[in-house]
N, C-alpha and C. Protein backbone atom coordinates (compact mmCIF):
# COMPACT_ATOMS: atom_id res chain seq x y z
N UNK A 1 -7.27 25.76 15.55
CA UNK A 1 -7.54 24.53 16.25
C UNK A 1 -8.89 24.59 16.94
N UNK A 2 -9.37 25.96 17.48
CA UNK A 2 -10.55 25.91 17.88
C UNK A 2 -11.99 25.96 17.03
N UNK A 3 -11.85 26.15 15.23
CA UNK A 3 -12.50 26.13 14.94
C UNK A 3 -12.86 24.39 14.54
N UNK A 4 -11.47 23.89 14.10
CA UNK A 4 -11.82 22.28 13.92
C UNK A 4 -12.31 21.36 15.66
N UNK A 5 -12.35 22.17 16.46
CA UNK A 5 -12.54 21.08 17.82
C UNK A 5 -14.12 21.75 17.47
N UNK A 6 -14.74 22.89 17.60
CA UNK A 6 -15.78 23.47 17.67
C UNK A 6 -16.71 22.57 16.38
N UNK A 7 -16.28 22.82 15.35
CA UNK A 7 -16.90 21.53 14.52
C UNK A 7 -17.03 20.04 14.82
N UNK A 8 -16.13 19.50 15.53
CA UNK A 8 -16.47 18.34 15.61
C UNK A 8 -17.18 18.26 16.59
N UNK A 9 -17.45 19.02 17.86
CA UNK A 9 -17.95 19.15 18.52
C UNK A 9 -19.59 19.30 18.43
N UNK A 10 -19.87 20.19 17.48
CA UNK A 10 -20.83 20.28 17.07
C UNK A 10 -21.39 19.02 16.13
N UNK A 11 -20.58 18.41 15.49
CA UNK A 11 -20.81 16.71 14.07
C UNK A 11 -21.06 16.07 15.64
N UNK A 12 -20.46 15.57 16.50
CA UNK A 12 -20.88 14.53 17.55
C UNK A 12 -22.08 15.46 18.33
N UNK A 13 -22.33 16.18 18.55
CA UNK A 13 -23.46 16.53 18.94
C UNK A 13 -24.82 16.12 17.83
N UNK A 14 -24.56 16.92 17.09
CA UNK A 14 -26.14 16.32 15.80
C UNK A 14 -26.20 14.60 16.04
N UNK A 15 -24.69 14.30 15.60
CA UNK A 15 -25.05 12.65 15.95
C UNK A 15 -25.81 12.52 17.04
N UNK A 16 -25.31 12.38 18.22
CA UNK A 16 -25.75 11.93 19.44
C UNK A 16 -27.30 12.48 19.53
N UNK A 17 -27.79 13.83 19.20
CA UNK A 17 -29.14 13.77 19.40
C UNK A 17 -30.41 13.22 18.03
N UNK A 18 -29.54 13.12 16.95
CA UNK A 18 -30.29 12.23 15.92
C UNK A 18 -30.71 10.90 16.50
N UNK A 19 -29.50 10.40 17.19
CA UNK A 19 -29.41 8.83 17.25
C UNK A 19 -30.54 8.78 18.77
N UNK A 20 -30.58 9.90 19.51
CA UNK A 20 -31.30 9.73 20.74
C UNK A 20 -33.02 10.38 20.36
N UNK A 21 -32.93 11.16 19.43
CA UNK A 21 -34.49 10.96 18.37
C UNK A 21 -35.00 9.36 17.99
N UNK A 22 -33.55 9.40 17.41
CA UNK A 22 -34.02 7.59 16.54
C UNK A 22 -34.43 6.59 17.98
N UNK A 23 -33.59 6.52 18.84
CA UNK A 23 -34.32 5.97 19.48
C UNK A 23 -35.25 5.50 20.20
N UNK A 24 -35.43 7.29 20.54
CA UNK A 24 -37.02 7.39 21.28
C UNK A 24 -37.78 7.06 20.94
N UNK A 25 -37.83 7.59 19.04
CA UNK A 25 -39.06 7.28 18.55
C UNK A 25 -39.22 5.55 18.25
N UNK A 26 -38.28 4.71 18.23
CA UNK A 26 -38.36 3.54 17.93
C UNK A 26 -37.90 2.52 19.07
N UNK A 27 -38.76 3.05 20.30
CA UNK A 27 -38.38 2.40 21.63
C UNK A 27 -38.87 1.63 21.82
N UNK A 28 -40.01 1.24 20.64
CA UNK A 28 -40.79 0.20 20.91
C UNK A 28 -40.31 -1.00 20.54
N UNK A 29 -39.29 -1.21 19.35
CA UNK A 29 -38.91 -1.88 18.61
C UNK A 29 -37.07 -2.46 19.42
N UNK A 30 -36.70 -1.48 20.50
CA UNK A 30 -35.41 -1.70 20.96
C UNK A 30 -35.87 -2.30 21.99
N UNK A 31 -36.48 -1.70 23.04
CA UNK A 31 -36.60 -2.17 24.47
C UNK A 31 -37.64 -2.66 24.82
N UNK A 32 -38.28 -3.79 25.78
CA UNK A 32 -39.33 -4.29 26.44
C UNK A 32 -39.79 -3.29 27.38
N UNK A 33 -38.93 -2.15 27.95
CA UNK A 33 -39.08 -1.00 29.34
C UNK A 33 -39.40 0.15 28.17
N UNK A 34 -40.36 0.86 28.64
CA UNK A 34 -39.95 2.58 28.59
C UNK A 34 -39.44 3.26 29.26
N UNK A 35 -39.06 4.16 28.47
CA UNK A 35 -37.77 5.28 29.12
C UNK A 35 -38.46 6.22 29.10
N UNK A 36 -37.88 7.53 29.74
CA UNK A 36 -38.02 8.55 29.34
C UNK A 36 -36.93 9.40 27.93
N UNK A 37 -37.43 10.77 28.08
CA UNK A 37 -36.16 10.95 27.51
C UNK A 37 -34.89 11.28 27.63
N UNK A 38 -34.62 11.44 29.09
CA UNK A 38 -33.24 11.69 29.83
C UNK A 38 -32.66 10.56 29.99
N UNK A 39 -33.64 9.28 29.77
CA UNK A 39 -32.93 7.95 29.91
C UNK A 39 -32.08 7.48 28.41
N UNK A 40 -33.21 7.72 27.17
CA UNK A 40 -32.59 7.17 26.31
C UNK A 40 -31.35 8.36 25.86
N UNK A 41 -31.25 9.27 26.08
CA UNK A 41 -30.22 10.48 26.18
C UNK A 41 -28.87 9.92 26.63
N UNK A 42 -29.26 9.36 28.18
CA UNK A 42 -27.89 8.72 28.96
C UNK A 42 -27.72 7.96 28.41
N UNK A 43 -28.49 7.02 27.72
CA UNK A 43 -28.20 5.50 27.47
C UNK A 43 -27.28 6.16 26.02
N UNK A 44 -27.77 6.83 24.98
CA UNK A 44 -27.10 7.21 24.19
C UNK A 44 -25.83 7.80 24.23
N UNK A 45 -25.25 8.46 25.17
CA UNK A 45 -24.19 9.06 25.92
C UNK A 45 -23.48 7.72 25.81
N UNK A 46 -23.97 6.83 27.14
CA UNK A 46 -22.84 5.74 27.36
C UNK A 46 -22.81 4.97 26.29
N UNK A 47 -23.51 5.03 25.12
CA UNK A 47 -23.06 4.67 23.97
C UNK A 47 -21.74 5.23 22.78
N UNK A 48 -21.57 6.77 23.28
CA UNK A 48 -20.95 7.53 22.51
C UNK A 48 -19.58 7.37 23.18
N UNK A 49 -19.40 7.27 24.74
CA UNK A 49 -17.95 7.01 25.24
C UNK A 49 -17.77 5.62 25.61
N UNK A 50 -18.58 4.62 24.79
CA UNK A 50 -17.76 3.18 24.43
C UNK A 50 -18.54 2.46 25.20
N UNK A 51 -19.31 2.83 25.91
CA UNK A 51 -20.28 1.44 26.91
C UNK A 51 -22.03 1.42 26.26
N UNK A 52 -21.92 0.30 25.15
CA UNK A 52 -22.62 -0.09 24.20
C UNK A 52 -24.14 -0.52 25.38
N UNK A 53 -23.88 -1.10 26.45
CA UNK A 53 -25.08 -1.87 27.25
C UNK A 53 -26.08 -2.54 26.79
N UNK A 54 -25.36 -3.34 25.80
CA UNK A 54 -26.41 -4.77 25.08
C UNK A 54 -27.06 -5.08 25.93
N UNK A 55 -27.47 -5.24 26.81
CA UNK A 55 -28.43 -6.06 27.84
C UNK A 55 -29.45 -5.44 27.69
N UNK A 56 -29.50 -3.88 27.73
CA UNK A 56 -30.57 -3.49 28.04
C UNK A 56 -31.42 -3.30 26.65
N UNK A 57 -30.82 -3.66 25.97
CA UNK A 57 -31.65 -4.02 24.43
C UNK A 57 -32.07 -5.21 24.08
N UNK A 58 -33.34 -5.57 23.94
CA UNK A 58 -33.68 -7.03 24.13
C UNK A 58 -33.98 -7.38 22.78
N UNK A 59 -34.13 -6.10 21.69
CA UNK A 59 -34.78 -6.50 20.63
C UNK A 59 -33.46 -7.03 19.40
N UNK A 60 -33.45 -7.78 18.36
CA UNK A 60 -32.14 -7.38 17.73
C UNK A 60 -32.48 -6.44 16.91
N UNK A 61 -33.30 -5.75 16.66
CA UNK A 61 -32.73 -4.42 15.74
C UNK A 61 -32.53 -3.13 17.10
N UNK A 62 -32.87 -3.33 18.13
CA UNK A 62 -32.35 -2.57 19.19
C UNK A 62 -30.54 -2.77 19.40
N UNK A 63 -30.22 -4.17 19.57
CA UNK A 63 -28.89 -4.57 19.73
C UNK A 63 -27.70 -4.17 18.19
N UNK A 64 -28.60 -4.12 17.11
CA UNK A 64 -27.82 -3.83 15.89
C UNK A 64 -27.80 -2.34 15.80
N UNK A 65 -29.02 -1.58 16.58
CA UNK A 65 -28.81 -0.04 16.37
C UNK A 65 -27.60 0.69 17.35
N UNK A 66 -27.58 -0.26 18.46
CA UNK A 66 -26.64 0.46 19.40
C UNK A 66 -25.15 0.21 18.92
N UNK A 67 -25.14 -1.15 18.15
CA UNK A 67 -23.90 -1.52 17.82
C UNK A 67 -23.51 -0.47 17.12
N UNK A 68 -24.27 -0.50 16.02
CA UNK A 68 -23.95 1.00 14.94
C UNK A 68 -23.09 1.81 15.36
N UNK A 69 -24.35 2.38 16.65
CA UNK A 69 -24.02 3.72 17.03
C UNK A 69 -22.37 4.03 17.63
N UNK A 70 -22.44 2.67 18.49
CA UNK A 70 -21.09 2.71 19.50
C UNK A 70 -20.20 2.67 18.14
N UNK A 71 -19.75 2.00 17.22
CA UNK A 71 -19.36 1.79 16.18
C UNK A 71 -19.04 3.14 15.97
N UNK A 72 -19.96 4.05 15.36
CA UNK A 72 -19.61 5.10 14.43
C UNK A 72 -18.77 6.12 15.22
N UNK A 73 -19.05 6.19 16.71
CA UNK A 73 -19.04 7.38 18.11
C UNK A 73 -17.64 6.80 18.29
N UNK A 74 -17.02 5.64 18.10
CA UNK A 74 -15.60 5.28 19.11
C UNK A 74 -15.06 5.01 17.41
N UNK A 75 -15.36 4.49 16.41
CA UNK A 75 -14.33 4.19 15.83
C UNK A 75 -14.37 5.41 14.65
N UNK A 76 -15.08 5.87 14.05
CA UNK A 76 -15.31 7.25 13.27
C UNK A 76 -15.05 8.47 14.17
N UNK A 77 -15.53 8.92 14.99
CA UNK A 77 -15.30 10.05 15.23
C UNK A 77 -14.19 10.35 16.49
N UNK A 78 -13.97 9.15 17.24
CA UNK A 78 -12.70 9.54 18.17
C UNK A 78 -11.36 9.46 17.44
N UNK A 79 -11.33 8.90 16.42
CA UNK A 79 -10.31 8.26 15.68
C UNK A 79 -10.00 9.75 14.50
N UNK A 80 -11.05 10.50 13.89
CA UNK A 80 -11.24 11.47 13.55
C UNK A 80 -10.59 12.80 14.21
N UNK A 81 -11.41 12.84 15.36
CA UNK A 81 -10.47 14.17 16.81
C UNK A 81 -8.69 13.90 16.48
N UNK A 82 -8.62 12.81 17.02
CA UNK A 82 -6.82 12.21 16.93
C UNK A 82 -6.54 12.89 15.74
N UNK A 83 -6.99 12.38 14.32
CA UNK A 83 -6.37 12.65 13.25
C UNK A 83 -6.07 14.57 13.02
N UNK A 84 -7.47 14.76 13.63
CA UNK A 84 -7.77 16.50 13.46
C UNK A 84 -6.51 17.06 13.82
N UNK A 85 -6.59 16.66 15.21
CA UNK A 85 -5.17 17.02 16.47
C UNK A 85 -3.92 17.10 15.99
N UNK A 86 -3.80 15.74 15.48
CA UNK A 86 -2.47 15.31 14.80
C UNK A 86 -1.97 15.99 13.24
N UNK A 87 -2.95 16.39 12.39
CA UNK A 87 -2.56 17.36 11.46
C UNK A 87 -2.25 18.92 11.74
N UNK A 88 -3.06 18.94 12.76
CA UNK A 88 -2.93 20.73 13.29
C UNK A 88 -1.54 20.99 14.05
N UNK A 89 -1.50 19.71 14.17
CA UNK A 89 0.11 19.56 15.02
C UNK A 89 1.60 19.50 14.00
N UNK A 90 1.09 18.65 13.01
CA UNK A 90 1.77 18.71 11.75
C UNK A 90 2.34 19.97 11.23
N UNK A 91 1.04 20.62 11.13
CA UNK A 91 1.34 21.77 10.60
C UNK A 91 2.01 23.19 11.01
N UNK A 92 1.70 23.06 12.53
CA UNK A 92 2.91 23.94 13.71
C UNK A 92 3.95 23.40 13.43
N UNK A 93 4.29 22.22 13.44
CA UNK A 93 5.64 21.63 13.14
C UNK A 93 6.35 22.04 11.81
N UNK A 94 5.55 22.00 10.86
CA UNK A 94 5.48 22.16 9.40
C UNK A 94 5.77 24.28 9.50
N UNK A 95 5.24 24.87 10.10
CA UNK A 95 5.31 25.90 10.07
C UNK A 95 6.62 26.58 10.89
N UNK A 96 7.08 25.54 12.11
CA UNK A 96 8.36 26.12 13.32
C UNK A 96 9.20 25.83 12.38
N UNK A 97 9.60 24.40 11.93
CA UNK A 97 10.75 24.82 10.75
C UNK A 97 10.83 25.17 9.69
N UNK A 98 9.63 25.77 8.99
CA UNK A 98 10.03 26.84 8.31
C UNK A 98 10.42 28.16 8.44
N UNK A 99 10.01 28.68 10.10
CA UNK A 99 10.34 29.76 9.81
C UNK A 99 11.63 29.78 10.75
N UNK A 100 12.17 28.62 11.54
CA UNK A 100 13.59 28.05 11.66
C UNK A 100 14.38 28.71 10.55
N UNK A 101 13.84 28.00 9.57
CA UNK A 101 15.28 27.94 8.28
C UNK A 101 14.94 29.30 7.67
N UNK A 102 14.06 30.14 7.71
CA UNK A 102 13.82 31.32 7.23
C UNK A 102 14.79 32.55 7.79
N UNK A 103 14.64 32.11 9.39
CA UNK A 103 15.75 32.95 10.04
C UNK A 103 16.98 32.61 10.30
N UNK A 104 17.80 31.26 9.71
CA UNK A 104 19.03 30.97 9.18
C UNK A 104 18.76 31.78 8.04
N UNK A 105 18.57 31.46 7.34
CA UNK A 105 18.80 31.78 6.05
C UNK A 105 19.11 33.52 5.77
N UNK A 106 17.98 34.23 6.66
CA UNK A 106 17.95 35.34 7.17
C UNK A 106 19.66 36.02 7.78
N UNK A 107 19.53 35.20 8.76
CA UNK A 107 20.84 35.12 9.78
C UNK A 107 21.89 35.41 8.87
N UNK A 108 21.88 34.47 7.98
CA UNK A 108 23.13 34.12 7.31
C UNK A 108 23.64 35.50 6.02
N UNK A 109 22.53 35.52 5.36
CA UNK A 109 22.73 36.72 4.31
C UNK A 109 23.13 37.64 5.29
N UNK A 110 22.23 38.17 6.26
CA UNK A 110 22.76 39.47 6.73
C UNK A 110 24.22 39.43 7.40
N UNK A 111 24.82 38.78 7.63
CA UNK A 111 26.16 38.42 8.56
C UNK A 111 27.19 38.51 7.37
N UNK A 112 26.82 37.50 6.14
CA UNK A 112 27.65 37.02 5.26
C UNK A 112 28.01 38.07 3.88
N UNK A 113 26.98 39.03 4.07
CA UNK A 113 26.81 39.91 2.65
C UNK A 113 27.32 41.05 3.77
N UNK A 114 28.58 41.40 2.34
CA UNK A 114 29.47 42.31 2.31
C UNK A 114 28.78 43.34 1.12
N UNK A 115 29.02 45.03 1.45
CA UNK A 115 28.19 46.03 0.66
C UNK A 115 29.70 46.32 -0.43
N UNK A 116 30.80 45.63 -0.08
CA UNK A 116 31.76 46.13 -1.49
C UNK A 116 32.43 44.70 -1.80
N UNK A 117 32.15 43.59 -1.33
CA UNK A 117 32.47 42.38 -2.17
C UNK A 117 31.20 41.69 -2.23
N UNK A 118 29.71 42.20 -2.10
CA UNK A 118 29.13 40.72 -2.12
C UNK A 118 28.42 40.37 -3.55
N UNK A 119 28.96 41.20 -4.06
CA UNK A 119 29.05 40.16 -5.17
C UNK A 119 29.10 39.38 -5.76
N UNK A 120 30.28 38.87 -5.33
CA UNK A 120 31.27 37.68 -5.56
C UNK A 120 30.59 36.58 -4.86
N UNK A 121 30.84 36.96 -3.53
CA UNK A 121 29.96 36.12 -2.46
C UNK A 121 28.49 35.29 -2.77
N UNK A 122 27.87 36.38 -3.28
CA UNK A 122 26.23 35.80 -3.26
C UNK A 122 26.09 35.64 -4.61
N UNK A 123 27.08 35.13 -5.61
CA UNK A 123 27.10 34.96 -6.77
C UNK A 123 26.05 33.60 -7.26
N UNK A 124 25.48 33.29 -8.47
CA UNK A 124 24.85 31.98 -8.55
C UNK A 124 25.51 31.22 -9.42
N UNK A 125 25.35 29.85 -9.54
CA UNK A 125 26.12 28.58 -10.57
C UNK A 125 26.42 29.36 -11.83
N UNK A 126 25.70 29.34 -12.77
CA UNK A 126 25.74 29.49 -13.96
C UNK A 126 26.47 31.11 -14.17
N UNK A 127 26.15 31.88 -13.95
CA UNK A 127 26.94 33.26 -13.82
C UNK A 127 28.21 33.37 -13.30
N UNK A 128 28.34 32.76 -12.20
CA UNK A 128 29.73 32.66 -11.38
C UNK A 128 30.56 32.47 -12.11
N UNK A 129 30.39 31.89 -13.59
CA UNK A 129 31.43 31.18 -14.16
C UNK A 129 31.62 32.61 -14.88
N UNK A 130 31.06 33.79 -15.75
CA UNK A 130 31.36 34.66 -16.35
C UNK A 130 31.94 35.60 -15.37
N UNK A 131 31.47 35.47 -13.91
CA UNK A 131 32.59 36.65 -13.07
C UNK A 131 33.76 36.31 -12.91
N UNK A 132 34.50 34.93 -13.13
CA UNK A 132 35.65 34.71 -12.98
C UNK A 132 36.88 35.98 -13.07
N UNK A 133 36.62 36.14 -14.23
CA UNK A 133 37.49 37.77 -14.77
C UNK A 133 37.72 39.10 -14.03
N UNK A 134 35.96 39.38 -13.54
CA UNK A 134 36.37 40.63 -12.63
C UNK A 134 35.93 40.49 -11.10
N UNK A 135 36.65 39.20 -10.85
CA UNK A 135 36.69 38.89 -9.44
C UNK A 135 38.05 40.14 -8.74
N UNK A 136 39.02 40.26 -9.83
CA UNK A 136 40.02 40.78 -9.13
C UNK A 136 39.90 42.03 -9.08
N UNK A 137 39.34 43.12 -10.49
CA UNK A 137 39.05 44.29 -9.95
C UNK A 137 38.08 44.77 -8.92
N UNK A 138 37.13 43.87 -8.55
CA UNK A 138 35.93 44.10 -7.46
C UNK A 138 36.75 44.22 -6.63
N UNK A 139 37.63 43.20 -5.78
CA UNK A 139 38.55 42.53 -4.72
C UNK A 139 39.36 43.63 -4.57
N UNK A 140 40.31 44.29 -5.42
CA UNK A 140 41.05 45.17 -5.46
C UNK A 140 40.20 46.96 -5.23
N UNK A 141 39.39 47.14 -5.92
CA UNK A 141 38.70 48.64 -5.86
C UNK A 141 37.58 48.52 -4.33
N UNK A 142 36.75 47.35 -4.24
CA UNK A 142 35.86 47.21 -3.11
C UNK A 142 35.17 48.59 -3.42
N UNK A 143 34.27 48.58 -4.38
CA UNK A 143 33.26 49.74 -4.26
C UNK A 143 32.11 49.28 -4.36
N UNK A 144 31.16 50.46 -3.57
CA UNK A 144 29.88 49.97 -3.35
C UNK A 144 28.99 49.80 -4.46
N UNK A 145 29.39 51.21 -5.34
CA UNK A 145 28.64 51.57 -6.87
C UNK A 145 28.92 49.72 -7.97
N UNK A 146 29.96 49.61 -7.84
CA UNK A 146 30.96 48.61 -8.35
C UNK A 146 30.03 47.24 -8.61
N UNK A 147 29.92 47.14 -6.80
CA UNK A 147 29.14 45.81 -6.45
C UNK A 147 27.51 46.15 -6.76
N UNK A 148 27.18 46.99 -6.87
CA UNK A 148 25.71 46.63 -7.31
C UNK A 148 25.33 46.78 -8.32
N UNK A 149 26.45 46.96 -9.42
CA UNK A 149 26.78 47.17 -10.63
C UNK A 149 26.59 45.51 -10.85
N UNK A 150 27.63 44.51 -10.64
CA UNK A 150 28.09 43.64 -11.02
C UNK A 150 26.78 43.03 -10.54
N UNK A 151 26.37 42.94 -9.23
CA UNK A 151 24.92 42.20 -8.87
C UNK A 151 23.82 42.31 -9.97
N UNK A 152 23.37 43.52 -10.00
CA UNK A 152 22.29 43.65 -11.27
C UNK A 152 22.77 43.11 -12.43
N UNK A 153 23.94 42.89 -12.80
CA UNK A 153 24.49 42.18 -13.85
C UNK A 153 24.31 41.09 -13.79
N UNK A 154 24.55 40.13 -12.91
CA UNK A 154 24.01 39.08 -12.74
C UNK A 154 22.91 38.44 -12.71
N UNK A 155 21.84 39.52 -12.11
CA UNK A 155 20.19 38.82 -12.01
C UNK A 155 19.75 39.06 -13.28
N UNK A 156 20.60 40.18 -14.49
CA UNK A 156 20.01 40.03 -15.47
C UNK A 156 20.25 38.91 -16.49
N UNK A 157 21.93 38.62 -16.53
CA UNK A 157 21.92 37.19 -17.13
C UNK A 157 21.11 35.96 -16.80
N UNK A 158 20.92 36.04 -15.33
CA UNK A 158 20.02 34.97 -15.06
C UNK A 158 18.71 34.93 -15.44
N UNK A 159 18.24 36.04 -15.69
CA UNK A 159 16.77 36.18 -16.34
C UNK A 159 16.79 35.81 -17.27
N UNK A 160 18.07 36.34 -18.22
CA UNK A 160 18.10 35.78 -19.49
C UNK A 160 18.31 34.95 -19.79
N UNK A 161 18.50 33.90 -19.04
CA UNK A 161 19.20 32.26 -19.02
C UNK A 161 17.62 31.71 -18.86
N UNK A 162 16.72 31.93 -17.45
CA UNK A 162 15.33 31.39 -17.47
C UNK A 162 14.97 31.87 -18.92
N UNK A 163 14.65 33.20 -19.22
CA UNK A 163 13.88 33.30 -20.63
C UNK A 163 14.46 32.37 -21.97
N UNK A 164 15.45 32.36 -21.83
CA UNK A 164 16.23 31.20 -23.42
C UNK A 164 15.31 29.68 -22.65
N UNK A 165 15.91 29.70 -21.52
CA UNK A 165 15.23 27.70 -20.90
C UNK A 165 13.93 27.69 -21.54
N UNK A 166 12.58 29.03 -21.36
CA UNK A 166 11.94 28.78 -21.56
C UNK A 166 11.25 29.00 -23.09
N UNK A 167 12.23 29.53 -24.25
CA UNK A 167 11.72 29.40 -25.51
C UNK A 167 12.01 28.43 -26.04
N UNK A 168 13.47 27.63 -25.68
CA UNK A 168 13.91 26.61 -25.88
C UNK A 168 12.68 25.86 -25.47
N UNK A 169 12.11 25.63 -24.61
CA UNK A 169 11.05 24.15 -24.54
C UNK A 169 9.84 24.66 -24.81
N UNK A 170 9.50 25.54 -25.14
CA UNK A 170 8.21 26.33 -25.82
C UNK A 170 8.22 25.99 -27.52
N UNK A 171 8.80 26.26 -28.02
CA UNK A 171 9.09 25.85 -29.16
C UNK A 171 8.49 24.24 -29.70
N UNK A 172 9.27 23.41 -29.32
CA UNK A 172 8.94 22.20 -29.73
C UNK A 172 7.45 21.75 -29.25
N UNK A 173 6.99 22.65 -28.33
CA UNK A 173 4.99 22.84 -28.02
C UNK A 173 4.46 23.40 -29.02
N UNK A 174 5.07 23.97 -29.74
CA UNK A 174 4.09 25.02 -30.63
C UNK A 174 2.79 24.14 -31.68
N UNK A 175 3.48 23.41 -32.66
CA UNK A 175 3.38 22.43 -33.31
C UNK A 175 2.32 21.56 -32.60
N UNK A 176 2.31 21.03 -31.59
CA UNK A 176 1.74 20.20 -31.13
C UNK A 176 0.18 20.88 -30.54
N UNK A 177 0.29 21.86 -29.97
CA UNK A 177 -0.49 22.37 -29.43
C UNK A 177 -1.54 23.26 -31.19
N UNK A 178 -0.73 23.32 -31.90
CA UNK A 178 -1.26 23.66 -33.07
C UNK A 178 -2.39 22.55 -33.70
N UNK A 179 -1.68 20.91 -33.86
CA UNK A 179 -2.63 20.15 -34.03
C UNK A 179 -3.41 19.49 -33.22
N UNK A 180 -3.33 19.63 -31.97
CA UNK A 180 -4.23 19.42 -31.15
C UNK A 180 -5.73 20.26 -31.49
N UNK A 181 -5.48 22.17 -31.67
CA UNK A 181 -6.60 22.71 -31.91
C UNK A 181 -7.16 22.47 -32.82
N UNK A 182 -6.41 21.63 -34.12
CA UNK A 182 -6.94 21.23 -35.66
C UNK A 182 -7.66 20.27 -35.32
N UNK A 183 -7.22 19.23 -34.58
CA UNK A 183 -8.20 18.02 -33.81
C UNK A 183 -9.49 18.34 -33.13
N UNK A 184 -9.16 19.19 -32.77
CA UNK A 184 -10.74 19.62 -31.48
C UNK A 184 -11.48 20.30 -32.27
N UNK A 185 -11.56 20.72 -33.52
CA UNK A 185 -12.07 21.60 -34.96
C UNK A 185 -12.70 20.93 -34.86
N UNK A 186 -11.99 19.52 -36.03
CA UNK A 186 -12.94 18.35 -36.71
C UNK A 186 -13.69 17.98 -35.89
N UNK A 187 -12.84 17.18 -34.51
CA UNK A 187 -14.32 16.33 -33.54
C UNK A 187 -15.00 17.34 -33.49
N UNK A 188 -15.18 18.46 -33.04
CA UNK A 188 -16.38 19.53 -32.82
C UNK A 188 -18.00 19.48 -34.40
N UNK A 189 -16.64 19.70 -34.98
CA UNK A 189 -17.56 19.53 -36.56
C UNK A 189 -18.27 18.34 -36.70
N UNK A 190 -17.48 17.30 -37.08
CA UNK A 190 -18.38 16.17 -36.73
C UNK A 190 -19.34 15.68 -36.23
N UNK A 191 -18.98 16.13 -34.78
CA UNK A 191 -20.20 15.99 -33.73
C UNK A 191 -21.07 16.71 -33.93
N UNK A 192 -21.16 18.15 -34.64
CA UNK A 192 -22.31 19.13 -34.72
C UNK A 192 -23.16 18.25 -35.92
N UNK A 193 -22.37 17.34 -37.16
CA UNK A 193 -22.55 17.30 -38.23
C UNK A 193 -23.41 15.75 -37.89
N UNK A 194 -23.53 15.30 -37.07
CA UNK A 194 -23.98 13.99 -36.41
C UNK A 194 -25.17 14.77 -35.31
N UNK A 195 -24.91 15.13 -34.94
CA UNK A 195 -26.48 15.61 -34.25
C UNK A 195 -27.44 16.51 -34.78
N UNK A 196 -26.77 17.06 -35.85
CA UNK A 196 -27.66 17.41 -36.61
C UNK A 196 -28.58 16.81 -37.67
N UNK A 197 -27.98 15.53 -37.93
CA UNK A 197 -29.11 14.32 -39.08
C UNK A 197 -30.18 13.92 -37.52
């Protein structure tokens, strides 16, 4: 957060002393008075926290430059800070409940996982349905060797379930991705065969 306040801090600074360059040098063209440069500085200031002071600009490209300025200083860049603020805030928010549900989730395995049934317990959809069978010898023996037997059994069907999902839809790409490269041949050829006459 302190590096985005330190940046903007620094973007409204360049502004404010560009715009208090621009004016100095074109004081002839804004004001009937000369200033110094601590004047057009302030005057630029009370331009940047919303007090524009049309009066003291007699010229209209003096009155259209300050408008600008107040313009860009209150509705670009205060409006900007807010937004900065408000995402950095987002994202603490965005970050407390995640790591909320990280330490449920946390909470929960460690409380809920048993070292001679959790097996059964921390079982997933699609597998659960093949442990049906040796739900009862796990339940009945409760061994530790047992259960991490049956666990690794499980993460391996499930691997093997992602790897089939994914030849299954790999497959019907093959083909396609085959004549696509036959396509990008010819246009290539072509095009060599056309810039070359």
């Amino acid at each position: 957060m302190l590096s985005e306040l330190s940046r903007f801090l620094v973007m409204g600074f360049f502004i404010l002393f560009g715009c208090t360059v621009m004016a100095r040098l074109n004081q002839r063209n804004f004001k009937l008075e000369k200033t110094g440069l601590a004047a057009t500085f302030l005057d630029m200031f009370d331009g940047f926290i919303g007090n524009s002071g049309m009066e003291n600009y007699t010229f209209p490209v003096g009155q259209i430059f300050i408008t600008i300025f107040v313009y860009i200083s209150q509705m670009l860049l205060l409006r900007f800070l807010v937004a900065m603020f408000n995402n950095r805030y987002r994202i603490v928010f965005d970050n407390l409940d995640f790591l909320k549900r990280k330490n449920i989730i946390n909470l929960k395995n460690s409380q809920s996982y048993d070292k001679r049934i959790g097996a059964i317990t921390t079982s997933f959809f699609p597998v659960n349905i093949l442990l049906l069978p040796f739900i009862g010898p796990i339940l009945y023996l409760k061994n530790d060797r047992l259960n991490d037997t049956v666990l690794k059994v499980q993460y391996w069907c499930l691997i093997s379930l992602y790897f089939g999902l994914i030849i299954i839809f790999t497959i019907p790409i093959l083909p396609i991705l085959f004549l696509k490269s036959i396509a990008n041949s010819v246009y290539i050829m072509l095009f060599a065969k056309l810039k070359g006459q």
